[in-house]
C-alpha atoms as a PDB file:
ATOM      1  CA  UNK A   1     -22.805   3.285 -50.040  1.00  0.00           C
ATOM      2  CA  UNK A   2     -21.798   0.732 -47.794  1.00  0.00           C
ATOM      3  CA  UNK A   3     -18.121   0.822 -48.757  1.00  0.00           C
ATOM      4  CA  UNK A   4     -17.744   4.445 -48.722  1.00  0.00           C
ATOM      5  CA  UNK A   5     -19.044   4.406 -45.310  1.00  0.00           C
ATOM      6  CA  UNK A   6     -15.781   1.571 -44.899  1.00  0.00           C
ATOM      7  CA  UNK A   7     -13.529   3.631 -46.096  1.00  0.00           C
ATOM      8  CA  UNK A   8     -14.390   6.352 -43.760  1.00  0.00           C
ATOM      9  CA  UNK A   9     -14.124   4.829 -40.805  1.00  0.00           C
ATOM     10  CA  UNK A  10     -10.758   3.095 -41.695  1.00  0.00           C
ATOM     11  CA  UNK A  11      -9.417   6.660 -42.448  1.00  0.00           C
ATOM     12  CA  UNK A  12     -10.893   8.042 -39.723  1.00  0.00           C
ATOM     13  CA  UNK A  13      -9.263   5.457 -37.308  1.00  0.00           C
ATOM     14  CA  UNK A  14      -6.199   6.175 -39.313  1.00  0.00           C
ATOM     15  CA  UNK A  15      -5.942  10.013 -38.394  1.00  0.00           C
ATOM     16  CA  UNK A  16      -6.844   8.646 -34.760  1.00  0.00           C
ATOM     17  CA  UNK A  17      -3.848   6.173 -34.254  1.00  0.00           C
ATOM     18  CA  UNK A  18      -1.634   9.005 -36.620  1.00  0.00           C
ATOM     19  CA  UNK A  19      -2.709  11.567 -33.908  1.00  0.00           C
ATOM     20  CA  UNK A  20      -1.443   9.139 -30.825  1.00  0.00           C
ATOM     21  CA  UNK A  21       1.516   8.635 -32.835  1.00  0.00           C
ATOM     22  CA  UNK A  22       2.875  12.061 -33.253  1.00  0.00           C
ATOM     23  CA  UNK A  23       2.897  13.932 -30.709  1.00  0.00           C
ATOM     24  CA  UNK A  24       3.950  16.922 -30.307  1.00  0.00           C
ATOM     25  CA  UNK A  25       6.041  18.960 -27.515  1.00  0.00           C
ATOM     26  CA  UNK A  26       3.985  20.553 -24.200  1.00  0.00           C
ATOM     27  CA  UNK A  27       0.708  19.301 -25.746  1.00  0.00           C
ATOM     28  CA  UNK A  28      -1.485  17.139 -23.897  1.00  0.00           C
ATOM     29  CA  UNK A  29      -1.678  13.371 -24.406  1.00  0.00           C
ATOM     30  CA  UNK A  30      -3.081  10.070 -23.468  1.00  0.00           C
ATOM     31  CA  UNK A  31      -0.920   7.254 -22.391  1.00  0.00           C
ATOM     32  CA  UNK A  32      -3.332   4.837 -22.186  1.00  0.00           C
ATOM     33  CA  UNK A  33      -3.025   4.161 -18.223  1.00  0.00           C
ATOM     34  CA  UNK A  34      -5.726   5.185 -16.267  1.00  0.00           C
ATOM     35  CA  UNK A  35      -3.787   5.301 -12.957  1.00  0.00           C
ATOM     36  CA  UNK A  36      -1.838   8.476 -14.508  1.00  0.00           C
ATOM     37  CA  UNK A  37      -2.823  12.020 -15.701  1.00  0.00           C
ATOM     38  CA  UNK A  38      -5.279  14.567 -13.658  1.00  0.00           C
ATOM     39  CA  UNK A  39      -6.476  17.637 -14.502  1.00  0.00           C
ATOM     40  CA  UNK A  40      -3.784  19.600 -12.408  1.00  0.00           C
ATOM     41  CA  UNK A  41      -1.223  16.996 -14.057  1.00  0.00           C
ATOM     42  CA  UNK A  42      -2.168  15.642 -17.481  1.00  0.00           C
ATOM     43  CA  UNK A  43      -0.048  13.170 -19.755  1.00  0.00           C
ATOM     44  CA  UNK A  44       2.126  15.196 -21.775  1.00  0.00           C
ATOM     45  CA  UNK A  45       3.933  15.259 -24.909  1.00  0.00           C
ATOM     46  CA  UNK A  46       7.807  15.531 -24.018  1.00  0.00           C
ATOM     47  CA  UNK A  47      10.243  14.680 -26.691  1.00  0.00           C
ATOM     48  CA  UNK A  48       7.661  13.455 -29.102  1.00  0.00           C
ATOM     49  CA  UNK A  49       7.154  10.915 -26.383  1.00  0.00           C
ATOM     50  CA  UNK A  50       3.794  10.819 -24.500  1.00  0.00           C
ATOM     51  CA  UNK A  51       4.880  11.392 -20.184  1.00  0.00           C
ATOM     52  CA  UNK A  52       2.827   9.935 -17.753  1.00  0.00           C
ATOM     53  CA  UNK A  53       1.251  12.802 -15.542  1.00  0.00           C
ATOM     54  CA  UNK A  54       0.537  12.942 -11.681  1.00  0.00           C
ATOM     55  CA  UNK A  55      -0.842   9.607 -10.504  1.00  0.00           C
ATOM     56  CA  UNK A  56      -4.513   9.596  -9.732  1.00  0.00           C
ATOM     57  CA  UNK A  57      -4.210   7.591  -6.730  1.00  0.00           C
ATOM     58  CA  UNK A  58      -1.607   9.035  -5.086  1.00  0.00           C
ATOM     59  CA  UNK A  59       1.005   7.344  -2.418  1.00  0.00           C
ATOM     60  CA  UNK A  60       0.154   8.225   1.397  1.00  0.00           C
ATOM     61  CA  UNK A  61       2.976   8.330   3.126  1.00  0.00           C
ATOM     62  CA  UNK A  62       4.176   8.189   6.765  1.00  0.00           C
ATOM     63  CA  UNK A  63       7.224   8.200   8.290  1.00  0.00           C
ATOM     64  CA  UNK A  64       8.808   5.936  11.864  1.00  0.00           C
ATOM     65  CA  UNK A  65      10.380   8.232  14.077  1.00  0.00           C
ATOM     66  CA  UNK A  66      12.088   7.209  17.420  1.00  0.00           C
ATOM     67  CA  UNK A  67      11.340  10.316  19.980  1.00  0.00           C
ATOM     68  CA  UNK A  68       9.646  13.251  18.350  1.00  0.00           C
ATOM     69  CA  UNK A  69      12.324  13.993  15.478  1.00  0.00           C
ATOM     70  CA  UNK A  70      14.753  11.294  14.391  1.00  0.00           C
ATOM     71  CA  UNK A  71      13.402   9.695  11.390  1.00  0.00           C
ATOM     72  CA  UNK A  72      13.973   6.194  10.979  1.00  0.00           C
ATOM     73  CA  UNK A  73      11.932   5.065   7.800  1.00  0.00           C
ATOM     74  CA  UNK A  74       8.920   5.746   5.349  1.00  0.00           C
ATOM     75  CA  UNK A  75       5.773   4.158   5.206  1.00  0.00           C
ATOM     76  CA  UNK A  76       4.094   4.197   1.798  1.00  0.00           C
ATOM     77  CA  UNK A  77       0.097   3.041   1.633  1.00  0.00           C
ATOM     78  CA  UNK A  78      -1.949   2.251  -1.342  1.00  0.00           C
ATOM     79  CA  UNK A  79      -4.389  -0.052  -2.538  1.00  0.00           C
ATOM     80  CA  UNK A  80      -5.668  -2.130  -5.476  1.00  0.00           C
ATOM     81  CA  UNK A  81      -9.360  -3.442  -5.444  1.00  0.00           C
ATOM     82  CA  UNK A  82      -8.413  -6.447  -2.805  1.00  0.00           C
ATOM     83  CA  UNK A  83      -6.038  -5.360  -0.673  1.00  0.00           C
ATOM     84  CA  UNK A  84      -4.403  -2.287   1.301  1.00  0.00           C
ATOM     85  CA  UNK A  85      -0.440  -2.474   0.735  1.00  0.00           C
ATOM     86  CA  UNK A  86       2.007  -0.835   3.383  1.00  0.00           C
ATOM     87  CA  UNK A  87       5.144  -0.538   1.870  1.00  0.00           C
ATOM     88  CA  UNK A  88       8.296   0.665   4.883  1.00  0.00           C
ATOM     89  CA  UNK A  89      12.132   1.463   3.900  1.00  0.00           C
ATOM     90  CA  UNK A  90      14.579   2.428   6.334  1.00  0.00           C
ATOM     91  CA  UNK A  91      16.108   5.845   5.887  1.00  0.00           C
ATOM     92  CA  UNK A  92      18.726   5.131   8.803  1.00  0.00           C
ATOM     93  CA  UNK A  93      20.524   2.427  10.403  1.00  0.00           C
ATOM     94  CA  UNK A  94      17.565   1.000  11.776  1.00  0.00           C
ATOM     95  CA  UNK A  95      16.422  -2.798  10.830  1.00  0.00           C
ATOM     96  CA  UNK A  96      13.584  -3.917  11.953  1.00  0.00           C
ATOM     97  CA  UNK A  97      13.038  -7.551  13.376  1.00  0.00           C
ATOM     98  CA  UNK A  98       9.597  -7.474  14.720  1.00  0.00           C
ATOM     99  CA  UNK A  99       6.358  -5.937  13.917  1.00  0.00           C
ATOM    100  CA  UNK A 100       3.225  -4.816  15.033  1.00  0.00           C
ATOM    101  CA  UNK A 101       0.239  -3.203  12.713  1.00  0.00           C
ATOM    102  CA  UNK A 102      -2.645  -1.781  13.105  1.00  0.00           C
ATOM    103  CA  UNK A 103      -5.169  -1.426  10.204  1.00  0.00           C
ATOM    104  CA  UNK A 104      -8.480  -1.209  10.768  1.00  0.00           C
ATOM    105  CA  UNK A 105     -12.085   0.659  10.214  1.00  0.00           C
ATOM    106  CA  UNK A 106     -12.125   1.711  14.027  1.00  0.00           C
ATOM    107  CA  UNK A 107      -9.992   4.233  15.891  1.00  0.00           C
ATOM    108  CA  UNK A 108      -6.509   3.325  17.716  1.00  0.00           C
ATOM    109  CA  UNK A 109      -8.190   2.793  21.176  1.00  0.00           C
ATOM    110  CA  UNK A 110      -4.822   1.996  22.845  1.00  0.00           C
ATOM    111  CA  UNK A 111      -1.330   2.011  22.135  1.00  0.00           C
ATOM    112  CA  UNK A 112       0.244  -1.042  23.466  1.00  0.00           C
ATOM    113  CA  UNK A 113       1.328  -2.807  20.512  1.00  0.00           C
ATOM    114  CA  UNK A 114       0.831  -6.283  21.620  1.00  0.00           C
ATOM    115  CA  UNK A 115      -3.358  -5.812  21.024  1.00  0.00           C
ATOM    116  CA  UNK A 116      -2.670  -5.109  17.436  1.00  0.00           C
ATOM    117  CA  UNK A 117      -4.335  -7.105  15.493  1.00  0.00           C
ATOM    118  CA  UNK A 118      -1.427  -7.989  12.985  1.00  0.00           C
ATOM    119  CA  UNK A 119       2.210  -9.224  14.615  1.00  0.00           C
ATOM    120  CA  UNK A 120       4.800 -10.733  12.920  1.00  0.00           C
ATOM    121  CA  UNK A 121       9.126 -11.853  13.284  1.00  0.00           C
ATOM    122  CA  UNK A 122      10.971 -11.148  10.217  1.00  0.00           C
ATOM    123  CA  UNK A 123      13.601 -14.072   9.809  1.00  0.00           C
ATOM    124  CA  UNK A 124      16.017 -11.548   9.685  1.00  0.00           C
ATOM    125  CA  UNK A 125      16.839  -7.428  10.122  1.00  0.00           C
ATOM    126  CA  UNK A 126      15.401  -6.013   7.522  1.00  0.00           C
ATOM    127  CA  UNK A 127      15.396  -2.413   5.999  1.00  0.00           C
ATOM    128  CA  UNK A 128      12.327  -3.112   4.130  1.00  0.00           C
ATOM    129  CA  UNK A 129       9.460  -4.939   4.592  1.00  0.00           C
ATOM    130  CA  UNK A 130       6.377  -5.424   2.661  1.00  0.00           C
ATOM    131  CA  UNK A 131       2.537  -5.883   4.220  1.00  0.00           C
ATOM    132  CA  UNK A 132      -1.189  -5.789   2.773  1.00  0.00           C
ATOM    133  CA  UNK A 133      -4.299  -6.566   4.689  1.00  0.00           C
ATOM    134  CA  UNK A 134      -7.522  -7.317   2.920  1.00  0.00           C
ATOM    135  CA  UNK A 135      -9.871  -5.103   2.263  1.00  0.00           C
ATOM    136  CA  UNK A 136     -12.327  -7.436   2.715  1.00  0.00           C
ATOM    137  CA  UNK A 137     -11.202  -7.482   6.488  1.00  0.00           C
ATOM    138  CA  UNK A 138     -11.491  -3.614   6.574  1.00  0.00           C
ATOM    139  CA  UNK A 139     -15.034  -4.058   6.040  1.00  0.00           C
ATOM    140  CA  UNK A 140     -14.696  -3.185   1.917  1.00  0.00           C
ATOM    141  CA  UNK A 141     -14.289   0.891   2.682  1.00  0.00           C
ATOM    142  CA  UNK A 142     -15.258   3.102  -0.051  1.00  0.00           C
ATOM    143  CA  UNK A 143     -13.149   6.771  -0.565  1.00  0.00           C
ATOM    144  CA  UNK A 144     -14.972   8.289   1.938  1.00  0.00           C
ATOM    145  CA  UNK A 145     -14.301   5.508   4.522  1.00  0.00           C
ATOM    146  CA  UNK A 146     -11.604   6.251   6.855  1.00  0.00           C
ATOM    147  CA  UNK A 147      -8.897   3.016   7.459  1.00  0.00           C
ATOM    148  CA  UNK A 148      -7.007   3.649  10.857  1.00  0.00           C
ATOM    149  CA  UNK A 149      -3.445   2.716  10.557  1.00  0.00           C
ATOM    150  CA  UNK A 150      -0.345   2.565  13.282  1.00  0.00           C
ATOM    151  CA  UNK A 151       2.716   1.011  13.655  1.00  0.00           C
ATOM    152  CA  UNK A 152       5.140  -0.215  15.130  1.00  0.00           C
ATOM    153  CA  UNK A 153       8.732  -2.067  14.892  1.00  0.00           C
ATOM    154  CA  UNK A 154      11.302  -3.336  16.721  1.00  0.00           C
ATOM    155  CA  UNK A 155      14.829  -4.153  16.051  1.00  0.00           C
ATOM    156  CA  UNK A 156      17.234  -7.079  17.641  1.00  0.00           C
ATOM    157  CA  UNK A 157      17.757  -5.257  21.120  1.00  0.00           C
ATOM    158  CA  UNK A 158      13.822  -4.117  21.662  1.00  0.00           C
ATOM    159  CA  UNK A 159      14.316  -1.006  20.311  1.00  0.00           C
ATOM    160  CA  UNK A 160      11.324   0.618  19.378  1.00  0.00           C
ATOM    161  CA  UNK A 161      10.032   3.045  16.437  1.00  0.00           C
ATOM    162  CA  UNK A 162       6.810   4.268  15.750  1.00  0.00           C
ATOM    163  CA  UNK A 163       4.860   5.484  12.812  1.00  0.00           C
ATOM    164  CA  UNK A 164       4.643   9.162  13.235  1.00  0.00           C
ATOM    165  CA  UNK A 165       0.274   9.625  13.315  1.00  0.00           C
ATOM    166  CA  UNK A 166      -1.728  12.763  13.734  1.00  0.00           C
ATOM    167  CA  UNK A 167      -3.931  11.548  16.962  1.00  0.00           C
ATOM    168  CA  UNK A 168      -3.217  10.042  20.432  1.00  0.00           C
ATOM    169  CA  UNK A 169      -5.411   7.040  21.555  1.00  0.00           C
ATOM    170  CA  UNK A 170      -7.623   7.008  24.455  1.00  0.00           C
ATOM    171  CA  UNK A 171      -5.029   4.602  26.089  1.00  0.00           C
ATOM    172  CA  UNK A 172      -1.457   5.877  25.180  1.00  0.00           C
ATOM    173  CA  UNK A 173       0.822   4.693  27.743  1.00  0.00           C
ATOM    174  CA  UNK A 174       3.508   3.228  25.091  1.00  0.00           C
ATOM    175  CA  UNK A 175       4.069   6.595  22.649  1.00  0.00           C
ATOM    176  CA  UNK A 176       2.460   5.179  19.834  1.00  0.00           C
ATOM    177  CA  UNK A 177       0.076   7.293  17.390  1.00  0.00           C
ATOM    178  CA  UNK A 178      -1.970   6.710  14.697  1.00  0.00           C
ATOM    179  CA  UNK A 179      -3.948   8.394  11.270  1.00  0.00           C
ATOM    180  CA  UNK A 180      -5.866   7.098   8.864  1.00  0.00           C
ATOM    181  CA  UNK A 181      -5.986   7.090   4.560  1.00  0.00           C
ATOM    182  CA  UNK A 182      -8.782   5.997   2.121  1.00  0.00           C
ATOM    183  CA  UNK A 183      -8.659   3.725  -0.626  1.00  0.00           C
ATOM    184  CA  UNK A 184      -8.620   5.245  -4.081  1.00  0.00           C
ATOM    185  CA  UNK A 185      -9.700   3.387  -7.125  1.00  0.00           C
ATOM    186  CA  UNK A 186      -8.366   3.478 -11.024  1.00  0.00           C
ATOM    187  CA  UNK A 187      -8.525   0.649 -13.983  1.00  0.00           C
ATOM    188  CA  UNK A 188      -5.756  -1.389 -13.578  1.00  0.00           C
ATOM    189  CA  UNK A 189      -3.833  -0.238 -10.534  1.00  0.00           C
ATOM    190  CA  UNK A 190      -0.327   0.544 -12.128  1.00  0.00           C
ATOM    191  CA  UNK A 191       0.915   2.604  -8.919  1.00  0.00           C
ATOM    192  CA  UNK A 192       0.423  -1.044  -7.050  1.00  0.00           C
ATOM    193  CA  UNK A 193       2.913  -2.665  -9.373  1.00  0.00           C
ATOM    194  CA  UNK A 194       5.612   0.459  -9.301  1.00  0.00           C
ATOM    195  CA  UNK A 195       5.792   0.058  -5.273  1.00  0.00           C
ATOM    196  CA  UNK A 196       5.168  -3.592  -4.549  1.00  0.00           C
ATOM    197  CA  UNK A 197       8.705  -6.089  -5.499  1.00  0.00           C
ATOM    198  CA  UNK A 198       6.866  -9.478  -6.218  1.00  0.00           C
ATOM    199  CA  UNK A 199       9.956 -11.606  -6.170  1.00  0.00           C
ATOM    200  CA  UNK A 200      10.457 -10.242  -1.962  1.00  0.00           C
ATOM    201  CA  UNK A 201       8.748 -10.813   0.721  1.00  0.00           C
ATOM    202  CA  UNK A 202       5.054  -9.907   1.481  1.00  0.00           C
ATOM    203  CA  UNK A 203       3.115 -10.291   4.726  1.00  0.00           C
ATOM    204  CA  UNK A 204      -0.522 -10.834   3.971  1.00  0.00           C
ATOM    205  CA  UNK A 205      -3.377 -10.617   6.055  1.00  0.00           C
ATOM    206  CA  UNK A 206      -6.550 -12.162   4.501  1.00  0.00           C
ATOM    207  CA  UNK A 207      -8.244 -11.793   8.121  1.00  0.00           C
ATOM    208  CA  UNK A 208      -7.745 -11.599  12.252  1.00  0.00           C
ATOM    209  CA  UNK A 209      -9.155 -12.841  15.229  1.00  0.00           C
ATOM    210  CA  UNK A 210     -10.491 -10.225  17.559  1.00  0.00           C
ATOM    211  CA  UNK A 211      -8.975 -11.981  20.318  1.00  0.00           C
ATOM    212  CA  UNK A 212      -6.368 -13.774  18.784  1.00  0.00           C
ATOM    213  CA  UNK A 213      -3.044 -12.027  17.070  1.00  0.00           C
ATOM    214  CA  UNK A 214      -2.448 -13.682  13.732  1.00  0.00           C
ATOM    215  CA  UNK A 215       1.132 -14.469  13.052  1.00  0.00           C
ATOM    216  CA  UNK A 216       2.276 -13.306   9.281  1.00  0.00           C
ATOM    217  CA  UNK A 217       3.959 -16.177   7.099  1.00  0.00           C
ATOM    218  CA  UNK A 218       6.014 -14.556   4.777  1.00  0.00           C
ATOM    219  CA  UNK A 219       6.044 -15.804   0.827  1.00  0.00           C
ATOM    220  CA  UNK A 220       8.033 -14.680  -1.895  1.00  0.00           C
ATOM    221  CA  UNK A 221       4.739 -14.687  -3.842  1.00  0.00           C
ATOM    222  CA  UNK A 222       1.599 -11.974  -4.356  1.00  0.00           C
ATOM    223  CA  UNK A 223      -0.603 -15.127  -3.361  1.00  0.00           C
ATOM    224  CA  UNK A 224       1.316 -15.986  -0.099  1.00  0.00           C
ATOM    225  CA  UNK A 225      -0.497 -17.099   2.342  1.00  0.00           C
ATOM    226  CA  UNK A 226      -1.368 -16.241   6.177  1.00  0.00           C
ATOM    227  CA  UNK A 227      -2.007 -18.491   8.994  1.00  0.00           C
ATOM    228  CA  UNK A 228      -3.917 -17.612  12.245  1.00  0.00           C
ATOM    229  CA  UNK A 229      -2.190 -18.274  15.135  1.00  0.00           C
ATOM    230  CA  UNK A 230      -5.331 -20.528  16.580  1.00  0.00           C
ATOM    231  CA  UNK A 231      -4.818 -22.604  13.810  1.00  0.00           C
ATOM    232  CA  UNK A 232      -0.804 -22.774  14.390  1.00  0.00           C
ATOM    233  CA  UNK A 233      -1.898 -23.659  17.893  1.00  0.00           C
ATOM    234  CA  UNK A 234      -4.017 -26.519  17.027  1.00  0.00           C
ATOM    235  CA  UNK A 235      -1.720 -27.860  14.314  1.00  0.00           C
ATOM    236  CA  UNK A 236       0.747 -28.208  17.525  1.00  0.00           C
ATOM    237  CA  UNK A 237      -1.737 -29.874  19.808  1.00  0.00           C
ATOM    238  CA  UNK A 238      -2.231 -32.418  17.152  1.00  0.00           C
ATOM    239  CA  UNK A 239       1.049 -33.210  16.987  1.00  0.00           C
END
């Protein structure tokens, strides 16, 4: 009858939610994020408690080095479905004032940092700064799409260091390098949210001129905005 067939489903959503709810040691689990938990690296069961695994999308990470050894910093890179994020911490006594990225579909054709496409001042030294270019920009890769990335910073004096890549440009008369990651995607991006700190701030880069370097405003906020510097430029003449 039609309220048997009720009172089955109720108890068989019962012994569902009982199963989530007791869980028992070095057993497999689900934790209800889909950002966590491969094959290699499932959700366990620790402590009756259900531990996120290995994250699906995991971090790519570079490191700035000045000369060929001295590490100055780590660059972390992910991704949600609208933007790239870059993510650098210093790991020394370097703080960097100025900027210079490079993110983009194509290869690093040369090295001299004032081409890149993305340049920005920081307000003040900083041993962690916080970037994310649109995807749209990129041209909307997909995981087998290759994004190009190098960069640079400078502190106070003009002291350089570089993001430590796998390949050489064509042009590389400055010591620069560069790589590249994909994007990776899973439902609801929680490895975005354990990286990014909302309340500092982020340099965003909705888009770039080909011939004109954008200058990052920064914003305490995950909707800050950036302004080209053409338009800076003709804000000025019409004053």
């Amino acid at each position: 009858s039609l309220s048997m067939q009720r009172l089955l489903l109720l108890f068989i959503t019962f012994l569902l939610a009982h199963s989530q709810l007791v869980c028992e040691d070095n057993t497999t689990c689900d934790d209800f994020d889909s950002c966590t938990g491969t094959n290699s690296f499932p959700d366990m069961c620790t402590g009756g408690q259900c531990t996120p695994g290995a994250d699906v999308c995991p971090t790519y990470v570079k490191h700035t080095v000045i000369g060929r050894s001295e590490t100055t910093g780590e660059l972390q890179v992910t991704n949600d479905d609208k933007w790239l994020y870059l993510i650098w911490n210093s790991a020394s006594a370097f703080r960097a004032s100025r900027v210079f990225l490079f993110s983009s579909s194509d290869p690093l054709a040369s090295d001299d940092p004032t081409t890149f496409p993305f340049q920005f001042q920081l307000s003040s030294d900083a041993n962690s700064v916080q970037m994310r270019v649109s995807l749209d920009y990129l041209g909307n890769p997909t995981e087998l799409d290759p994004i190009y990335l190098s960069l640079r910073m400078e502190n106070e004096a003009g002291a350089g260091t570089w993001m430590s890549g796998y390949f050489s440009p064509v042009h590389h008369t400055h010591g620069g390098s560069y790589s590249y990651t994909s994007v990776c995607h899973c439902a609801g991006y929680s490895h975005v949210n354990s990286l990014m700190d909302y309340s500092e701030e982020i340099f965003s880069f909705p888009q770039a001129s080909p011939t004109v370097v954008p200058l990052g405003i920064p914003s305490d906020s995950p909707s800050s905005v950036i302004l080209p510097s053409m338009l800076l430029a003709i804000l000025v003449l019409a004053l």
